[in-house]
Protein backbone atom coordinates (compact mmCIF):
# COMPACT_ATOMS: atom_id res chain seq x y z
CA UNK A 1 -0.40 -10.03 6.30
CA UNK A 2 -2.67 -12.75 7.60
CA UNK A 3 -6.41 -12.15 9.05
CA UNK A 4 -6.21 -15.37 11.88
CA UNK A 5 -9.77 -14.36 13.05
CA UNK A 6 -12.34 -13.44 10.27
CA UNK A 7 -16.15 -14.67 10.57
CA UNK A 8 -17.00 -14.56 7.09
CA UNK A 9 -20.23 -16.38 7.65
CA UNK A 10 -21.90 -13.83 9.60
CA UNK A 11 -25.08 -12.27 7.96
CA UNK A 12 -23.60 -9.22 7.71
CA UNK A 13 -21.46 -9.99 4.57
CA UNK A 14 -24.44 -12.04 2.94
CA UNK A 15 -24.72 -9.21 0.30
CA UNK A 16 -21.60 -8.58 -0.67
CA UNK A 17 -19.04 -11.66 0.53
CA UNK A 18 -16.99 -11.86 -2.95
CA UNK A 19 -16.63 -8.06 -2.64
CA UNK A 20 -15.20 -7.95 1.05
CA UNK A 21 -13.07 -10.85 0.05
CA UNK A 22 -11.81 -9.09 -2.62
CA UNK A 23 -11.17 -5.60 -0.53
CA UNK A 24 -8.93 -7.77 1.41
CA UNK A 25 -6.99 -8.94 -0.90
CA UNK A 26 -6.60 -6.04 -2.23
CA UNK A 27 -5.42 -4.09 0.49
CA UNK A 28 -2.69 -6.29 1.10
CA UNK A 29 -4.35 -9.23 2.93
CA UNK A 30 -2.74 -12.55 2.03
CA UNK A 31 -4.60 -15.30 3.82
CA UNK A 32 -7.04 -15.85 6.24
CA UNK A 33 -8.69 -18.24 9.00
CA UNK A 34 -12.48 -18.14 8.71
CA UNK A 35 -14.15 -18.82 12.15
CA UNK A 36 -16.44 -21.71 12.97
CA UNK A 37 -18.09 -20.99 16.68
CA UNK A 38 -20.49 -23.84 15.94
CA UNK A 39 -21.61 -26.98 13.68
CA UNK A 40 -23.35 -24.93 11.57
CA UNK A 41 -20.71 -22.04 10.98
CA UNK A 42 -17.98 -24.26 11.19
CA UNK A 43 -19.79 -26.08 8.23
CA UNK A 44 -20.30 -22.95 5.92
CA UNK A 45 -17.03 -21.68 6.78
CA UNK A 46 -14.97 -24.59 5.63
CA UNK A 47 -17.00 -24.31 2.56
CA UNK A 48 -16.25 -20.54 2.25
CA UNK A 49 -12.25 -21.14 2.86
CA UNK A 50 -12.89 -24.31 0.26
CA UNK A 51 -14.36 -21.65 -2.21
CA UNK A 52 -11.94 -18.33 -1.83
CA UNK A 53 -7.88 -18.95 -2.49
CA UNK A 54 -5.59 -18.56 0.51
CA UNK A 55 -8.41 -19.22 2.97
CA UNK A 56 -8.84 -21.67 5.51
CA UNK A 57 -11.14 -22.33 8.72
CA UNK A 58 -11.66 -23.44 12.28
CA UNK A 59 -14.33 -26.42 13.31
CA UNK A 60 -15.47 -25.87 17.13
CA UNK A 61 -18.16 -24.31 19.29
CA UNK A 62 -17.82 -21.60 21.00
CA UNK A 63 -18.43 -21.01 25.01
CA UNK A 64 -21.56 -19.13 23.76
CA UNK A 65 -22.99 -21.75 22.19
CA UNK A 66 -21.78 -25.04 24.61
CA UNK A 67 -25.32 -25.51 25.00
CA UNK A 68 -25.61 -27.22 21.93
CA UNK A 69 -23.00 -29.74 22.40
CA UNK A 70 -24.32 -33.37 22.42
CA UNK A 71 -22.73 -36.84 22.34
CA UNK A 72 -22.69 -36.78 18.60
CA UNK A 73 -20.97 -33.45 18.01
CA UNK A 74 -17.23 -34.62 18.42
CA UNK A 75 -17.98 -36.79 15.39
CA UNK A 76 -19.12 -34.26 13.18
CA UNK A 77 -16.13 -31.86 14.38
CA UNK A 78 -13.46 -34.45 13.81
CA UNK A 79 -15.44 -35.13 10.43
CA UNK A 80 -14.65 -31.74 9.48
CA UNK A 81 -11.57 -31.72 11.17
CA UNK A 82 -10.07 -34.52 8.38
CA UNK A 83 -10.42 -31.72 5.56
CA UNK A 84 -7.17 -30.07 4.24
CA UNK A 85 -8.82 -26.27 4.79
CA UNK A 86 -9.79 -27.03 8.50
CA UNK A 87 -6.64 -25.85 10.59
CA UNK A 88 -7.41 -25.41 13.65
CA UNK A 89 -10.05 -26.58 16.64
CA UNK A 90 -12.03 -24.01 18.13
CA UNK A 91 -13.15 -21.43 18.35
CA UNK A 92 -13.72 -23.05 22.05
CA UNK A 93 -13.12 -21.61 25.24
CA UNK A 94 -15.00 -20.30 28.00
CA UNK A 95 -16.99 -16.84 28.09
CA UNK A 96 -18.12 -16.07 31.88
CA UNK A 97 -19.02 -12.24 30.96
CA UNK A 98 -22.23 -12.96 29.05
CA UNK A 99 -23.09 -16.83 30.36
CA UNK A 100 -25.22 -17.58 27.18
CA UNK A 101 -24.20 -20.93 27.97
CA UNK A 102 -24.23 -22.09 31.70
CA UNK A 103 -20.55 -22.25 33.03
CA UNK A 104 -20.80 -26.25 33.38
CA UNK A 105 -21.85 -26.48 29.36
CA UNK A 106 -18.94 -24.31 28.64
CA UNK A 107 -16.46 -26.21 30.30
CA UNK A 108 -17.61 -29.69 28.88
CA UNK A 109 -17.01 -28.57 25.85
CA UNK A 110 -14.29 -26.85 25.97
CA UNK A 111 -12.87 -30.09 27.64
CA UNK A 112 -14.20 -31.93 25.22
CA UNK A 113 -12.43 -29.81 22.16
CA UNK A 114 -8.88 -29.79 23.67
CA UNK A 115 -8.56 -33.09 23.85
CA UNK A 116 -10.02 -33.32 20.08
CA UNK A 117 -7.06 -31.22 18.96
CA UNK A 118 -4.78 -33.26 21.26
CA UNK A 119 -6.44 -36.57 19.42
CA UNK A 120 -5.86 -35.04 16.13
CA UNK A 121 -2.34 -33.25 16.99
CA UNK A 122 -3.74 -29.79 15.45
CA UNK A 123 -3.89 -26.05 16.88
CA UNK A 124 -6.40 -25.02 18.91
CA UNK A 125 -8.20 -21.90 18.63
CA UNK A 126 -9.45 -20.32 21.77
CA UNK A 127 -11.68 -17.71 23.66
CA UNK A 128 -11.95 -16.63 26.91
CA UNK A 129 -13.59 -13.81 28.34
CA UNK A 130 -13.83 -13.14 32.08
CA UNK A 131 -12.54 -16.47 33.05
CA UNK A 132 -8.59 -16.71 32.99
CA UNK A 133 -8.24 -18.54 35.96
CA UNK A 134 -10.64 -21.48 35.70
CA UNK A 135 -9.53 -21.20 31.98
CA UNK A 136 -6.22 -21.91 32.17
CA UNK A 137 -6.70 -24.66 35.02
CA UNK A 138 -8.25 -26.70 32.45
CA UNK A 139 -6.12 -25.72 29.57
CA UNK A 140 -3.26 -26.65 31.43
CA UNK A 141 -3.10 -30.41 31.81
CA UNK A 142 -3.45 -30.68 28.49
CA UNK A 143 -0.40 -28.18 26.78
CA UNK A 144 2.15 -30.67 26.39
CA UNK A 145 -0.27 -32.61 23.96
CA UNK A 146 -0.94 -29.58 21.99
CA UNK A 147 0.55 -28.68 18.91
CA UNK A 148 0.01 -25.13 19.47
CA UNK A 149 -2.85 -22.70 20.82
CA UNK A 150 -4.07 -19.09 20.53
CA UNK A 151 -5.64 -16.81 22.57
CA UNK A 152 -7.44 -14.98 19.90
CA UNK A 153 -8.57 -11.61 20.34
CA UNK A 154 -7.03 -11.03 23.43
CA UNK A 155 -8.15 -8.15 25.72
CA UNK A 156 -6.86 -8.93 28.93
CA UNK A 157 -4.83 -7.85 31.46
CA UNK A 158 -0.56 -7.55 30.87
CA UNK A 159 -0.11 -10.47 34.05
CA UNK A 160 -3.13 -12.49 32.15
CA UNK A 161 -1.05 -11.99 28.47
CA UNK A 162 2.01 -12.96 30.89
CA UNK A 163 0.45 -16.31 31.89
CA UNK A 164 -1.06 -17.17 28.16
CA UNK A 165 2.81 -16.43 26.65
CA UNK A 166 4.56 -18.40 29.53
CA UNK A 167 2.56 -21.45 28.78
CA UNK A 168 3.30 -20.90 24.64
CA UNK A 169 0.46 -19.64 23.51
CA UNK A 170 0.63 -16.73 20.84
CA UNK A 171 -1.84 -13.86 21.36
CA UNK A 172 -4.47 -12.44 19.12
CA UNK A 173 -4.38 -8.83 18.98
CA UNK A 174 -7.49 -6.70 16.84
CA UNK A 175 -8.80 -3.25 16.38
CA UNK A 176 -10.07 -2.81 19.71
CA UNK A 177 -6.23 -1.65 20.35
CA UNK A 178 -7.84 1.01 18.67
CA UNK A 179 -10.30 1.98 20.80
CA UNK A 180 -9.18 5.05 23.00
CA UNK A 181 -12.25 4.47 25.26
CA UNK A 182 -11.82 0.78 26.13
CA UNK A 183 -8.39 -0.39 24.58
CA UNK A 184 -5.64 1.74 26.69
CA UNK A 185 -4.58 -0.69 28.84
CA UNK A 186 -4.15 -3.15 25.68
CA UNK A 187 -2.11 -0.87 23.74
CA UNK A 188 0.33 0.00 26.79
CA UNK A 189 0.93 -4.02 27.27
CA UNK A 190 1.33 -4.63 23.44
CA UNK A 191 5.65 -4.02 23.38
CA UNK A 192 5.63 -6.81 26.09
CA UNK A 193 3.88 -9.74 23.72
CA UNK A 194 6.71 -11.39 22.91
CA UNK A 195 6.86 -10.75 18.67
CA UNK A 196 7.45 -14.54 18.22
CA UNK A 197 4.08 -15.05 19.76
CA UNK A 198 2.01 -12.64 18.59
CA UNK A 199 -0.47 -12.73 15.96
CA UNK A 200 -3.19 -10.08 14.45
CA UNK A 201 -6.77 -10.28 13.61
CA UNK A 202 -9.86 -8.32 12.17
CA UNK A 203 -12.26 -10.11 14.03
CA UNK A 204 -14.56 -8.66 11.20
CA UNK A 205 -17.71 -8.08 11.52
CA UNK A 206 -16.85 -6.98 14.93
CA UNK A 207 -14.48 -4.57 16.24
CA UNK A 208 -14.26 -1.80 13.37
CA UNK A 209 -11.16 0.30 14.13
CA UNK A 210 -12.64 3.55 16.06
CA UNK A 211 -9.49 5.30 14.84
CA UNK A 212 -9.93 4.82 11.11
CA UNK A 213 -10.14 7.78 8.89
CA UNK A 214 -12.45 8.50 7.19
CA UNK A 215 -14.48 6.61 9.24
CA UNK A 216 -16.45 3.71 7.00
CA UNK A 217 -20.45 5.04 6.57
CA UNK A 218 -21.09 1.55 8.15
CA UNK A 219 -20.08 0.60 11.62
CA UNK A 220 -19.09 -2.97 10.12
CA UNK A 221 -15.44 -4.36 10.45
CA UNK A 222 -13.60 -6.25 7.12
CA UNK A 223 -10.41 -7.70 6.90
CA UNK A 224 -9.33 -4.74 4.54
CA UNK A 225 -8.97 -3.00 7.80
CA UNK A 226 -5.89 -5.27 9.05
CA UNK A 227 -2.73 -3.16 7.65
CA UNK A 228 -4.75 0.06 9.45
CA UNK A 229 -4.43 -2.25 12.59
CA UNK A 230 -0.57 -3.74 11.86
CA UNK A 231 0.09 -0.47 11.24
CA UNK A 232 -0.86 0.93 14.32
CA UNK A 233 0.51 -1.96 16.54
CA UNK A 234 3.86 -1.69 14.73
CA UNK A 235 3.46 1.84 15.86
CA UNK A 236 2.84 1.30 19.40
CA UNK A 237 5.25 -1.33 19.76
CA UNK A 238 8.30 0.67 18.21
CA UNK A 239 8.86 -1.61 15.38
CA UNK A 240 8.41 -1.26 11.57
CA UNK A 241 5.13 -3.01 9.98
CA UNK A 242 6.85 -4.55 7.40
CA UNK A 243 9.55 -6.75 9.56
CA UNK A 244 6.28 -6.87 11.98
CA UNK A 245 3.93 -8.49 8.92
CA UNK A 246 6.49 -10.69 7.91
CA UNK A 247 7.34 -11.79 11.48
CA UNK A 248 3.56 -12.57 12.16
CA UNK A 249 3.05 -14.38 8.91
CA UNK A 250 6.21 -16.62 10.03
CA UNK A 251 4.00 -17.16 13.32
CA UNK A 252 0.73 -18.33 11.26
CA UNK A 253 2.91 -20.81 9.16
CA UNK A 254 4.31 -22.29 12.52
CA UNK A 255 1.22 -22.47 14.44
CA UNK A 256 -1.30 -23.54 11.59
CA UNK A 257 1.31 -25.08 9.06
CA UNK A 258 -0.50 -22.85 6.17
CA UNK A 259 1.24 -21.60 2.95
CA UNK A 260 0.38 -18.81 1.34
């Protein structure tokens, strides 16, 4: 099964990155997409995914970080964009909940990364939060360029997962399914993702599984934890995890034309 959303470079694995790497792979993970949410990240993680087998990265800036965006950072994105390990645009997108960017930075660059991916003809990887509507008027014009696009970690409503599939997006699903305090109304909409578009994702650090047992001593998430989260999305959708792992990991060869 493979992690699409894993941010490797966070702080929080600075100790022990070989080790949570390892976990992964030992738990059954078989490839994943570190996450780049700005120059710098998206730097250190395409060295990470250059460094660790059957990994490979993201070059964008996130909607949290738009503020940074100046007339020289498409260069240095499309610069990392031309290396074999960088799959994907993004993570771009707009985030309306938290504003650390204003709303008019986020859009410019989010703008600004589509039509990057639609320049380059590769997958963007996307973010939105609080936003669907203005989001998808400007992801819209520019669909028919894309190759392909995800919504990763969704957590949205079922007629917002409706719009995002009816346009071709897959959907990024992660442990906050798991969360019986704030994920309900994910897990109930989870048989309607259509299986062909749906993907699954750690999101580690973030998002540790609330259902996990035992529970880890630390509250930090690692991609070891994605078969306790196929599992339990198998579970809630009906199906059997190991048609649903192979089904996804047909999705992440489509979408970012990996092997693995």
């Amino acid at each position: 099964m493979f992690d699409i959303g894993v941010n490797l470079t966070s702080s929080q694995f600075a100790k022990d990155r070989d080790d949570v790497v390892a976990r992964a792979f030992a738990a059954g993970v078989n490839g994943m997409l570190l996450t780049g949410t700005n120059l710098h990240e998206s730097q250190q993680a395409l060295k990470l995914a250059q460094h660790y087998p059957h990994c490979w990265s993201t070059a964008g800036v996130h909607p949290h970080d738009s503020s940074q965006w100046q007339s020289s950072t498409e260069d240095e994105i499309i610069a990392l964009a031309n290396q074999s390990e960088v799959v994907a645009i993004g993570e771009c997108g707009l985030d309306f909940n938290r504003n650390f960017s204003t709303p008019q930075e986020q859009e410019r660059a989010f703008e600004a990364q589509l039509r990057i991916a639609a320049e380059l003809q590769m997958p963007i990887f996307m973010h939105c939060r609080d936003a669907h509507e203005r989001f998808l008027t400007l992801l819209e014009p520019w669909l028919d360029s894309l190759p392909g696009a995800v919504l990763h970690c969704f957590t949205g409503t079922r007629q917002e997962m409706q719009d995002c599939v009816d346009r071709g997006l897959y959907i990024g699903i992660t442990g906050w399914v798991c969360d019986e305090r704030r994920g309900m109304e994910l897990r109930e909409l989870l048989p309607f993702i259509p299986v062909e578009r749906l993907l699954i994702e750690t999101d580690a650090p973030y998002l540790l599984p609330r259902d996990l047992t035992p529970k880890p001593t630390s509250r930090r998430n690692e991609p070891a934890h994605l078969p306790h989260i196929l599992e339990r999305i198998a579970h809630w959708r009906g199906e059997n995890p190991q048609w649903l792992s192979a089904t996804i990991d047909a999705n992440v060869r489509t979408l970012f034309e990996v092997t693995f």
